[in-house]
Protein backbone atom coordinates (compact mmCIF):
# COMPACT_ATOMS: atom_id res chain seq x y z
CA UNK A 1 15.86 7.47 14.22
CA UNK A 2 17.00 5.21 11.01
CA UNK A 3 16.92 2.03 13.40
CA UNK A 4 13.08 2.69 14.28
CA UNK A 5 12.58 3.65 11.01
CA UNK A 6 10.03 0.59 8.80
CA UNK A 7 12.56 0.65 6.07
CA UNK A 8 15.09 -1.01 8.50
CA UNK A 9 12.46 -3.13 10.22
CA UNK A 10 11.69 -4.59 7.16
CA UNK A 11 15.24 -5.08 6.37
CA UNK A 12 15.69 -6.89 10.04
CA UNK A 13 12.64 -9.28 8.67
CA UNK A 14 14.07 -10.26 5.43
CA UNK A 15 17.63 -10.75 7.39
CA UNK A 16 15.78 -13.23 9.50
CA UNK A 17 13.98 -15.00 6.98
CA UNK A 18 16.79 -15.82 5.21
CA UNK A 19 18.54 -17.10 8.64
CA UNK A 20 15.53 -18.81 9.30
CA UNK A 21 15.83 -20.99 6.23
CA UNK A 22 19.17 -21.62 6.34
CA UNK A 23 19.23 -22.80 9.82
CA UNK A 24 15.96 -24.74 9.28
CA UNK A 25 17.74 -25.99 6.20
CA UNK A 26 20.94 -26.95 7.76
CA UNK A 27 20.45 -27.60 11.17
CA UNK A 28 16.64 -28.72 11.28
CA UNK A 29 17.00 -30.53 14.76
CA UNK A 30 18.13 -27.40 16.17
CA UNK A 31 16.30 -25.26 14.30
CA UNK A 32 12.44 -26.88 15.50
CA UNK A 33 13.36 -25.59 18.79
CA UNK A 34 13.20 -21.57 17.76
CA UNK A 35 9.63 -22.25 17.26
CA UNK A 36 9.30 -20.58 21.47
CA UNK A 37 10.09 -17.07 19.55
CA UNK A 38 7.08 -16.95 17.09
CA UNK A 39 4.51 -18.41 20.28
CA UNK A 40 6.56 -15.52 22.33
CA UNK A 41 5.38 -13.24 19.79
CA UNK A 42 2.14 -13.93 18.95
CA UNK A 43 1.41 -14.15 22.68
CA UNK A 44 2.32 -10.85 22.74
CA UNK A 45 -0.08 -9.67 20.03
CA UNK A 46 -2.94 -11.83 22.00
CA UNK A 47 -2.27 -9.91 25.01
CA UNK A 48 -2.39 -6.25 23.36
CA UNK A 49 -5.45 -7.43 21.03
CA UNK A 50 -8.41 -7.25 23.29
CA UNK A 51 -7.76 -3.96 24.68
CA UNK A 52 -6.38 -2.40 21.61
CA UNK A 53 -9.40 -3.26 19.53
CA UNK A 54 -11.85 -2.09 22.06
CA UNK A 55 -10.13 1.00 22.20
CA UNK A 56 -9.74 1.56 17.66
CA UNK A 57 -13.44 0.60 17.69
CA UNK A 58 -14.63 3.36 20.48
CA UNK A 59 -12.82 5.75 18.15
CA UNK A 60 -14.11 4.79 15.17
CA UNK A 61 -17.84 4.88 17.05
CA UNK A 62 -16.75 8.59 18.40
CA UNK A 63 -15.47 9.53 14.81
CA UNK A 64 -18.63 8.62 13.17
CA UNK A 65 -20.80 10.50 15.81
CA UNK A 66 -19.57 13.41 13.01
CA UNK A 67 -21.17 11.69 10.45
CA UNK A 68 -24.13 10.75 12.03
CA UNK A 69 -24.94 14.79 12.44
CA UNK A 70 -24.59 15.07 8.53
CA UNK A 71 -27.53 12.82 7.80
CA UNK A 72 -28.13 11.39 4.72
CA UNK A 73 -24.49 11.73 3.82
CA UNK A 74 -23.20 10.16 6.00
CA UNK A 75 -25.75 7.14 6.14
CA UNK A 76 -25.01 6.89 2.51
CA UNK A 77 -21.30 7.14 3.31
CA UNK A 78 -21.21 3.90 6.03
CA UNK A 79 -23.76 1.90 4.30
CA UNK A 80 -21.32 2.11 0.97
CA UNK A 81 -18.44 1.18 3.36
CA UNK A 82 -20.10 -1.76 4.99
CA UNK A 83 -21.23 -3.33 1.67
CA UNK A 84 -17.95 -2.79 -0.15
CA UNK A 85 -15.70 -4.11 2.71
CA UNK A 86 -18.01 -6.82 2.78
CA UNK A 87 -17.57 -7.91 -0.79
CA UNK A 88 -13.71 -7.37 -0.87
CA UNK A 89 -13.96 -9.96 2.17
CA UNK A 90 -16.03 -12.47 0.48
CA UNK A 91 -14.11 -11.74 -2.73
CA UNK A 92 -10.98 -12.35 -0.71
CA UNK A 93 -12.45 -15.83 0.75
CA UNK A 94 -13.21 -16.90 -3.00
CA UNK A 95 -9.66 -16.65 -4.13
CA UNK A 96 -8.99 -18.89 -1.49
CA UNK A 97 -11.64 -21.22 -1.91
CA UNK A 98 -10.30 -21.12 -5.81
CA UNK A 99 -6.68 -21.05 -5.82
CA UNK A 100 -6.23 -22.99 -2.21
CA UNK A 101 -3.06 -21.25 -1.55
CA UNK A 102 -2.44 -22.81 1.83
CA UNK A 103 -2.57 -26.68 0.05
CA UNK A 104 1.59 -28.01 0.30
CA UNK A 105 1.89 -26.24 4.05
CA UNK A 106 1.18 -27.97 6.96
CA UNK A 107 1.24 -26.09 10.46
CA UNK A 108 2.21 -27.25 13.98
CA UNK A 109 -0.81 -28.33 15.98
CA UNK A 110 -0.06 -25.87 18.59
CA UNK A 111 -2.57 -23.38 20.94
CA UNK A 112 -0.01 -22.32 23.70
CA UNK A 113 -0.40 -18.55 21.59
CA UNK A 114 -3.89 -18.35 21.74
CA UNK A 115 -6.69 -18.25 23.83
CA UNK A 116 -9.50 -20.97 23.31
CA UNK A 117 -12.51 -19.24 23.10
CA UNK A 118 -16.06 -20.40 24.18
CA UNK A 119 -17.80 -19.03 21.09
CA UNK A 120 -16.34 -22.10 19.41
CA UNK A 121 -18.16 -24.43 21.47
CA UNK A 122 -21.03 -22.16 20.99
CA UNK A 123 -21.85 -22.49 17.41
CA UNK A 124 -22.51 -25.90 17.60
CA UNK A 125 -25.47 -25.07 20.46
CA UNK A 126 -27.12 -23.11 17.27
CA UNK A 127 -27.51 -19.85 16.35
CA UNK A 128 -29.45 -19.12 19.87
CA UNK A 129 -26.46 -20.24 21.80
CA UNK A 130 -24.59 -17.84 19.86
CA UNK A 131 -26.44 -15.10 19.38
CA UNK A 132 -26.69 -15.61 23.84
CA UNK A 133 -22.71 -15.64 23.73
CA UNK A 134 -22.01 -12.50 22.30
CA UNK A 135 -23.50 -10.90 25.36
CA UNK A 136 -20.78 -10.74 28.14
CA UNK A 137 -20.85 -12.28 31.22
CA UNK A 138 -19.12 -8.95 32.13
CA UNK A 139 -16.74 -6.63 30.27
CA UNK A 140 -13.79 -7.48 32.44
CA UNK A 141 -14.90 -11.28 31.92
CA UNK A 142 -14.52 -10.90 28.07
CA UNK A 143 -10.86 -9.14 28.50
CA UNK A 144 -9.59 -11.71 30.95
CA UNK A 145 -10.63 -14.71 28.40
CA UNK A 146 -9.51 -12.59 25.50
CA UNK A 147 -12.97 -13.43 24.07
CA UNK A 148 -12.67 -10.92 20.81
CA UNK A 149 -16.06 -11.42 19.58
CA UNK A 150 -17.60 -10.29 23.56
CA UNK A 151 -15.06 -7.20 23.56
CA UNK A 152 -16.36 -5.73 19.90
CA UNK A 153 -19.87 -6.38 21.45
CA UNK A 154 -19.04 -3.95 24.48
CA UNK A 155 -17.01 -1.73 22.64
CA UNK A 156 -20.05 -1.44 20.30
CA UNK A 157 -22.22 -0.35 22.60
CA UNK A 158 -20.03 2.15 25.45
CA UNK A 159 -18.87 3.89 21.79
CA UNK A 160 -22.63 4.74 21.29
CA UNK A 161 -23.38 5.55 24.15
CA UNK A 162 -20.46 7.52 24.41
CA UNK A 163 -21.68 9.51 21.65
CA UNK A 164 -24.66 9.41 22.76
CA UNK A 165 -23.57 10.90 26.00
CA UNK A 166 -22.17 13.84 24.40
CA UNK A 167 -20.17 16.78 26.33
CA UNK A 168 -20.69 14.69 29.59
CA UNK A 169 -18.81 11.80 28.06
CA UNK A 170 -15.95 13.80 27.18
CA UNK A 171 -13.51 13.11 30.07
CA UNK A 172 -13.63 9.22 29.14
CA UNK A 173 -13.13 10.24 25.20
CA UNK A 174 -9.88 11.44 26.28
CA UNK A 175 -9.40 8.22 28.41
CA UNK A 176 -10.10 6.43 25.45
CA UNK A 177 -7.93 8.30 23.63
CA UNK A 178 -4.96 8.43 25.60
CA UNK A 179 -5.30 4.74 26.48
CA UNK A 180 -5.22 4.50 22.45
CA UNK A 181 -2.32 5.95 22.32
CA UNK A 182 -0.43 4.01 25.11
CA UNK A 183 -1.80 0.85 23.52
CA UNK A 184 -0.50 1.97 19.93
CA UNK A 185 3.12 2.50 21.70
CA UNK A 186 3.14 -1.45 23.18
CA UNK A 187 2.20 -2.28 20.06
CA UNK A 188 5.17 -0.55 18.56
CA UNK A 189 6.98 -1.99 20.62
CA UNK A 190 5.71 -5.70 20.38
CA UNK A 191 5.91 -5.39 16.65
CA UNK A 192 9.69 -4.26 16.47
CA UNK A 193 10.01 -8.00 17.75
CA UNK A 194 8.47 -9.38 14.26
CA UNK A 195 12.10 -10.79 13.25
CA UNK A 196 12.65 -12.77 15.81
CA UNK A 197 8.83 -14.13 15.68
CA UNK A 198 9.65 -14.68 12.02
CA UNK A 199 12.98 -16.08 12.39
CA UNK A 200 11.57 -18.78 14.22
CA UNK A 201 8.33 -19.61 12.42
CA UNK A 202 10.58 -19.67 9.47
CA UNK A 203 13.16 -21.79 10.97
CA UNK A 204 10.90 -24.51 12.84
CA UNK A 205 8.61 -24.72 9.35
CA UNK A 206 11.68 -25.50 7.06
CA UNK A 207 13.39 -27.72 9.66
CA UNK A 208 10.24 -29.38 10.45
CA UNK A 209 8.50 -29.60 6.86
CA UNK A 210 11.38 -29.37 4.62
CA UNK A 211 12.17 -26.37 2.03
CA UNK A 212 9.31 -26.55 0.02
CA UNK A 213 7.06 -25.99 2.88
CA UNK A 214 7.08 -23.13 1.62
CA UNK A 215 6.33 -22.53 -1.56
CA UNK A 216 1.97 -22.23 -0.89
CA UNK A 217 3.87 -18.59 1.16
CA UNK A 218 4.27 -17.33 -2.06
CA UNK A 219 1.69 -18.61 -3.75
CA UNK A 220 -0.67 -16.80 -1.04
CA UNK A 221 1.69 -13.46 -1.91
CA UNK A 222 0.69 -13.93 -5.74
CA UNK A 223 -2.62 -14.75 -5.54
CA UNK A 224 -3.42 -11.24 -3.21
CA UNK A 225 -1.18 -9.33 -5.64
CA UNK A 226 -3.61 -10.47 -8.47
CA UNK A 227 -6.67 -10.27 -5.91
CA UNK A 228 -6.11 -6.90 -5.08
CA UNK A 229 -5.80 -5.97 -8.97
CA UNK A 230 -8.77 -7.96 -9.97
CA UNK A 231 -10.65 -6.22 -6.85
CA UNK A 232 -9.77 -2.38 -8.02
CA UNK A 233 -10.06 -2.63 -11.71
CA UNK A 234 -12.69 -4.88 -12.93
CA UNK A 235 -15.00 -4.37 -9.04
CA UNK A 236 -14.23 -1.09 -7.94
CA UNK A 237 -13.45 -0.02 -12.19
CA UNK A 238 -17.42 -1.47 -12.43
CA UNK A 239 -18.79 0.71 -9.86
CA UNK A 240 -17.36 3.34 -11.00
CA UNK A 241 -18.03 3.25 -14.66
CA UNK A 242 -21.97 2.22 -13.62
CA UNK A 243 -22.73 5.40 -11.04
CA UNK A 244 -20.07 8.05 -12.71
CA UNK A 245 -19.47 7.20 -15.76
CA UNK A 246 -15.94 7.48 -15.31
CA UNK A 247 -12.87 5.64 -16.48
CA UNK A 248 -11.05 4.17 -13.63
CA UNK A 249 -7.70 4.26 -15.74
CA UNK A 250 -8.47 7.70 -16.10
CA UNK A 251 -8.48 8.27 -12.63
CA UNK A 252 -6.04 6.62 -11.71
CA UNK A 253 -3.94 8.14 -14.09
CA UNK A 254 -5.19 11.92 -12.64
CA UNK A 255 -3.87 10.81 -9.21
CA UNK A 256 -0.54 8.71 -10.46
CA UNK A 257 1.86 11.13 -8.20
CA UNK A 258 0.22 9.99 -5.00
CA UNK A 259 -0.01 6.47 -6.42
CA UNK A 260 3.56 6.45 -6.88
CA UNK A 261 4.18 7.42 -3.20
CA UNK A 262 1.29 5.22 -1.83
CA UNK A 263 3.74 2.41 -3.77
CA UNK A 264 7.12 3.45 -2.74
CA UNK A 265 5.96 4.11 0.98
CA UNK A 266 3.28 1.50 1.37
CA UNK A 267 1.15 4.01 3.34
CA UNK A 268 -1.22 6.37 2.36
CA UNK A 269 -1.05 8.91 5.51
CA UNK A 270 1.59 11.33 2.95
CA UNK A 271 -0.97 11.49 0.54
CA UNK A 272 -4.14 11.99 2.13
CA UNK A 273 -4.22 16.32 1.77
CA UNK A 274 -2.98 15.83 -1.78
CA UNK A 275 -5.92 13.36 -2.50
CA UNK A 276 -8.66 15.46 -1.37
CA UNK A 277 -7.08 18.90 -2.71
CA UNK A 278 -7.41 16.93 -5.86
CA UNK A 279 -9.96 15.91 -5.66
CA UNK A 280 -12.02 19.10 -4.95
CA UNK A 281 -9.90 20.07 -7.86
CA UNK A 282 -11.16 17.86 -10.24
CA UNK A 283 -14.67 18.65 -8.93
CA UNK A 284 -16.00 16.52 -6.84
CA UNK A 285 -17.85 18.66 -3.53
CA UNK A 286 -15.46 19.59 -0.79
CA UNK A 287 -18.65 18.84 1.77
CA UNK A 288 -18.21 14.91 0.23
CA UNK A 289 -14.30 15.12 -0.37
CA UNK A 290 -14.40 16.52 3.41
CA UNK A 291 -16.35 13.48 5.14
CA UNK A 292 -15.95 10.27 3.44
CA UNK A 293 -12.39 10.38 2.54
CA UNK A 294 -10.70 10.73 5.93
CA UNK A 295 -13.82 8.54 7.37
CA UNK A 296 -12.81 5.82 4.48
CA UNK A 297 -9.37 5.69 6.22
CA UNK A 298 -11.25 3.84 8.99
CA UNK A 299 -14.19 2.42 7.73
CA UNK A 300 -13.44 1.84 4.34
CA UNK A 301 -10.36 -0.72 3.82
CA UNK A 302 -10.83 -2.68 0.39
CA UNK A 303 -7.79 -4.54 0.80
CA UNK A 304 -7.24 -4.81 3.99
CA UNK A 305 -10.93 -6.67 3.90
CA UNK A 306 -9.33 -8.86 1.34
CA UNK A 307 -6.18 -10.13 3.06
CA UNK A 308 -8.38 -11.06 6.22
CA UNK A 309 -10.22 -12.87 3.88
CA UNK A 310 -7.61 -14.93 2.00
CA UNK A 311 -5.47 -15.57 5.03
CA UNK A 312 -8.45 -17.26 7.24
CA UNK A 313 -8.75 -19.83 4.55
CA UNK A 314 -5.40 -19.70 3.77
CA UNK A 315 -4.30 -20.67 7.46
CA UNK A 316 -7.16 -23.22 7.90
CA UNK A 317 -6.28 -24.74 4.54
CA UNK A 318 -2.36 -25.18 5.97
CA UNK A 319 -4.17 -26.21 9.35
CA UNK A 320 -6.09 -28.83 7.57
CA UNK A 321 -8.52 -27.57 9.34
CA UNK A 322 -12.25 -27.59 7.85
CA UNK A 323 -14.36 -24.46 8.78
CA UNK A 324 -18.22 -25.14 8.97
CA UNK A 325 -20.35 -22.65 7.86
CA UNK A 326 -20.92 -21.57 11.34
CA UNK A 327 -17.51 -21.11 12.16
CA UNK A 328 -16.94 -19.11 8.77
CA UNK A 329 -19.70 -16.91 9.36
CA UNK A 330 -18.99 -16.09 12.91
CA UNK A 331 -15.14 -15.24 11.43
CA UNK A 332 -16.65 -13.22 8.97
CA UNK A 333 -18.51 -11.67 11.46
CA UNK A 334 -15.79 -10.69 13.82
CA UNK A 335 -13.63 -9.91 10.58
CA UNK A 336 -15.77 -7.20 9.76
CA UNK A 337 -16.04 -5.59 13.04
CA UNK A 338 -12.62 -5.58 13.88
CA UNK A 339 -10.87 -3.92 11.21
CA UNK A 340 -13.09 -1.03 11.41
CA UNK A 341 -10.37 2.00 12.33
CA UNK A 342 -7.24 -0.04 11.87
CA UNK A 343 -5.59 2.28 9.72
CA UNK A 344 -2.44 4.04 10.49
CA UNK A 345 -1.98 0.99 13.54
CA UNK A 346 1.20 -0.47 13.33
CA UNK A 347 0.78 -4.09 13.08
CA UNK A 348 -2.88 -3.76 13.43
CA UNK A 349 -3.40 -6.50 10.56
CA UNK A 350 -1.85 -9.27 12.46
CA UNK A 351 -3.92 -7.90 15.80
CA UNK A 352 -7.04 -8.17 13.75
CA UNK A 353 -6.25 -11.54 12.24
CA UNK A 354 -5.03 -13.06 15.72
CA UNK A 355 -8.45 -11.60 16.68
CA UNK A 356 -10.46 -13.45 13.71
CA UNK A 357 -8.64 -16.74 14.18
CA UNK A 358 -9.41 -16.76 17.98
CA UNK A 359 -12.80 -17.89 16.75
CA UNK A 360 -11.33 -21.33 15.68
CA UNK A 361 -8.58 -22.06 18.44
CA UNK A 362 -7.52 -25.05 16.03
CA UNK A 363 -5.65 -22.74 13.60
CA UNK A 364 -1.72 -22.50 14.94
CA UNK A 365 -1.07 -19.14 15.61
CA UNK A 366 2.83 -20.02 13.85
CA UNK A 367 0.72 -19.45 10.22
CA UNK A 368 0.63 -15.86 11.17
CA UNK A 369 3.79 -15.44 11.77
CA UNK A 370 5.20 -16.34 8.45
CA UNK A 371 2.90 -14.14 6.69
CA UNK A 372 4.40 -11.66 8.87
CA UNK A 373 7.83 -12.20 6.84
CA UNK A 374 5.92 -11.20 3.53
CA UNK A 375 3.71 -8.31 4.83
CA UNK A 376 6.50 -5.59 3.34
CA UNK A 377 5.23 -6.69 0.18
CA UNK A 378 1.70 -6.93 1.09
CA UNK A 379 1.09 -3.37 2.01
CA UNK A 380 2.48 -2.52 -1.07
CA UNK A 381 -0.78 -4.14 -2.82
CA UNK A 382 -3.18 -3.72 0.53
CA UNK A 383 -2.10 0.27 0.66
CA UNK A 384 -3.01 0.80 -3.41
CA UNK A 385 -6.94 -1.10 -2.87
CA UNK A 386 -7.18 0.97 0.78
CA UNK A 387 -6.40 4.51 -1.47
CA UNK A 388 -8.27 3.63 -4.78
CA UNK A 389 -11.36 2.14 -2.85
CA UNK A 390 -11.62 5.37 -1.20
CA UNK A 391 -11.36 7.69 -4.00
CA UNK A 392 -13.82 5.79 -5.62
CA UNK A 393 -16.04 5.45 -2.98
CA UNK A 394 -15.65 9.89 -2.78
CA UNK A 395 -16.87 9.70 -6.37
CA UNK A 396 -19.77 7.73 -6.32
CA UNK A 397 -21.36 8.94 -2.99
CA UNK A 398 -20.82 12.74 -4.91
CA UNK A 399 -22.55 11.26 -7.57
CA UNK A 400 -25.56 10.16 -5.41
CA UNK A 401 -25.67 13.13 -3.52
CA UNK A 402 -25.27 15.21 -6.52
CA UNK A 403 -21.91 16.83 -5.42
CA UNK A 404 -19.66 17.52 -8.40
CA UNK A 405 -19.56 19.46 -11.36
CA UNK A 406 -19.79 16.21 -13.85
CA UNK A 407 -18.52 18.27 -16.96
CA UNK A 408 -15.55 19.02 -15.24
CA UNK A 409 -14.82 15.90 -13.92
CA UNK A 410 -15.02 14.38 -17.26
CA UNK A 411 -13.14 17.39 -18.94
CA UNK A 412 -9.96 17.13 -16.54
CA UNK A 413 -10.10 13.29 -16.80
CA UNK A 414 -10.67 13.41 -20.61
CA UNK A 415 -7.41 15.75 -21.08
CA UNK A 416 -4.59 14.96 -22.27
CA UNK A 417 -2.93 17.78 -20.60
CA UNK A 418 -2.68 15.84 -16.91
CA UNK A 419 0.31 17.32 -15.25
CA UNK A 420 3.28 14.24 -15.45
CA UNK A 421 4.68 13.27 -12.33
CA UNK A 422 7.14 15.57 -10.85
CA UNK A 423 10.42 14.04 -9.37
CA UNK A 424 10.49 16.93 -7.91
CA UNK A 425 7.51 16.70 -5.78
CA UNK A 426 8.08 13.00 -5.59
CA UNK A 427 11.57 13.19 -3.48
CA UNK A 428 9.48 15.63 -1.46
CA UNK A 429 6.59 14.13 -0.45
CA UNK A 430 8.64 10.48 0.30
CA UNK A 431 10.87 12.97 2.58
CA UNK A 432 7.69 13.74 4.46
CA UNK A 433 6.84 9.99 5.37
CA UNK A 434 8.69 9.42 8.47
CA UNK A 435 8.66 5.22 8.74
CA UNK A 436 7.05 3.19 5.88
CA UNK A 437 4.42 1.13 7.89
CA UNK A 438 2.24 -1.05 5.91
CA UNK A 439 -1.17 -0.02 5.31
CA UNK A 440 -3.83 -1.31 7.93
CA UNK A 441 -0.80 -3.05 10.02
């Protein structure tokens, strides 16, 4: 239906973001008072976020139990994942620390959204105190505080074991599942509420602050657009070049029809049987092709790792609020656990950032909400690193496992006879997507 669809969503977003900065504009006394739709909002996403994480990361466990039966592919597989993610996420941090987009913006001094979490108190006990906290008092303890960093502890461990448990533990797999799937549906639901939550962080920012509050907003928008570029053409163009020998212009350029949807859709679900028919085509094994791509759609998010990364500091720098290393660390922690299996979520990027920020209850949850009005735009950039970072990753685990027919790799790549996008196919494939959700939502 066209008024579900994320075309019209996003439409509803900019409508409101525009009414939010002419009413903050015009009729700022007024306008400070919309500020109880955003905390509505983002209470919302608190509630969902425990549950809905435990329940992507038992997945993600259960979906790598396939891998784990491969062997050394596989181990290859996750331990690239975990060390690329990981860099995108520090590289991510580094813009911020360079470019401090969140200097100009100052936020509300506001918790009623969030959930004050003891593992902030924690850190300063040192890293025994911690390292005692992540351990649960009890699962259902950790859900009723909302304590994210306890709940991807448990969920860590009942997903292995799950596995571990094997036919007996399939009843609660489809539990799992089928809680998933109701949890996926609130948060549908929840996030077809993002106008009003941006309508009034938008409105009680300008009315409060002034208009050029919010100017560091689109600085922050700039900064991952170049970010993101930077990341997939000089990091991920580097690894590439180093373990295939291969030109990541060239590749690009072999897979530009899929790029061009990934763009016009932000989401790379249309694309994914296309990728790996091509490629297998271009020669790259269909045993590696097979495994890492569709286990890169969970494990493997480049970009996603990189927003995460930019918006902690960027929020803490509009917070004025000084992370210790501590506190960064135990973000970057929880950052890196949650946003395993968040693709294809709707919304899951502001789930997994409320999650991350619940580490340093001094944030305002309001900073969230405004990147909310941009995050059209941002999956535009976050879905190209997600897709790229995979088919690069396919490449150079191939490589290491010897998986490809390197002459023909290099011949297709190397001629000038790559079939031209088809406008044709183009039209087709963008019928196909049914909503335009952004990447890693």
């Amino acid at each position: 239906m066209k008024f579900l669809s994320g075309q019209f969503l996003f439409a509803q977003i900019v409508f409101m973001t525009v009414l939010g900065f002419v009413s903050g504009t015009f009729f700022p006394d007024i306008a400070q008072n919309f500020h109880i739709f955003s905390d509505c909002f983002l209470k919302l996403i608190s509630m969902i976020s425990a549950p809905l994480i435990f329940c992507v990361l038992v997945q993600g466990i259960a979906g790598a139990g396939n891998l784990r039966t491969i062997g050394r592919l596989g181990v290859k597989a996750l331990s690239y994942f975990e060390i690329m993610t990981s860099i995108a996420l520090g590289f991510g941090l580094l813009a911020a620390v360079i470019f401090q987009p969140g200097t100009g913006l100052t936020l509300p001094i506001q918790q009623s959204a969030q959930t004050p979490p003891v593992a902030g108190k924690t850190l300063n006990g040192g890293f025994a105190s911690f390292l005692l906290h992540l351990i649960p008092l009890n699962p259902i303890d950790a859900f009723g505080r909302n304590d994210i960093l306890q709940v991807v502890v448990f969920a860590m461990i009942f997903g292995c074991a799950m596995v571990l448990a094997g036919k007996e533990a399939e009843p609660v797999v489809r539990f799992v599942n089928s809680l998933g799937s109701i949890l996926f549906q609130i948060m549908g639901f929840i996030i077809r509420l993002a106008p009003l939550g941006v309508f009034g962080a938008t409105s009680y920012t300008i009315g409060h602050y002034g208009l050029f509050s919010i100017i560091p907003l689109l600085k922050f928008l700039i900064i991952y657009f170049i970010s993101v570029l930077f990341f997939v053409f000089i990091i991920l163009g580097f690894t590439l070049k180093v373990f295939c020998k291969i030109n990541i212009f060239s590749l690009l350029s072999y897979l530009k029809e899929e790029m061009l949807i990934v763009l016009a859709t932000t989401s790379s679900d249309a694309v994914l049987p296309a990728i790996m028919k091509k490629l297998i085509n271009l020669g790259v094994g269909s045993k590696t092709v097979g495994i890492v791509i569709p286990a890169g759609y969970s494990f493997n998010l480049d970009a996603l790792s990189i927003y995460i990364g930019l918006s902690i500091l960027f929020l803490s720098q509009a917070a004025h609020v000084a992370l210790s290393w501590k506190e960064l660390l135990s973000v970057i922690f929880t950052a890196l656990l949650t946003s395993k299996g968040a693709h294809g979520v709707p919304g899951m990027a502001i789930v997994i950032l409320t999650a991350t920020l619940s580490m340093v209850p001094e944030i305002p949850g309001v900073g969230i909400i405004l990147l909310v009005s941009v995050d059209w735009f941002i999956g535009i950039a976050r879905a190209f690193g997600n897709i790229t970072g995979n088919c690069v990753a396919t490449c150079v685990i191939a490589k290491l496992e010897k998986d490809q027919n390197e002459q023909q790799v290099h011949e297709i790549l190397s001629s000038s006879n790559i079939k031209s996008v088809s406008f044709a196919s183009l039209t087709s494939a963008l019928k196909n997507v049914s909503h335009g959700s952004a990447e890693g939502e």
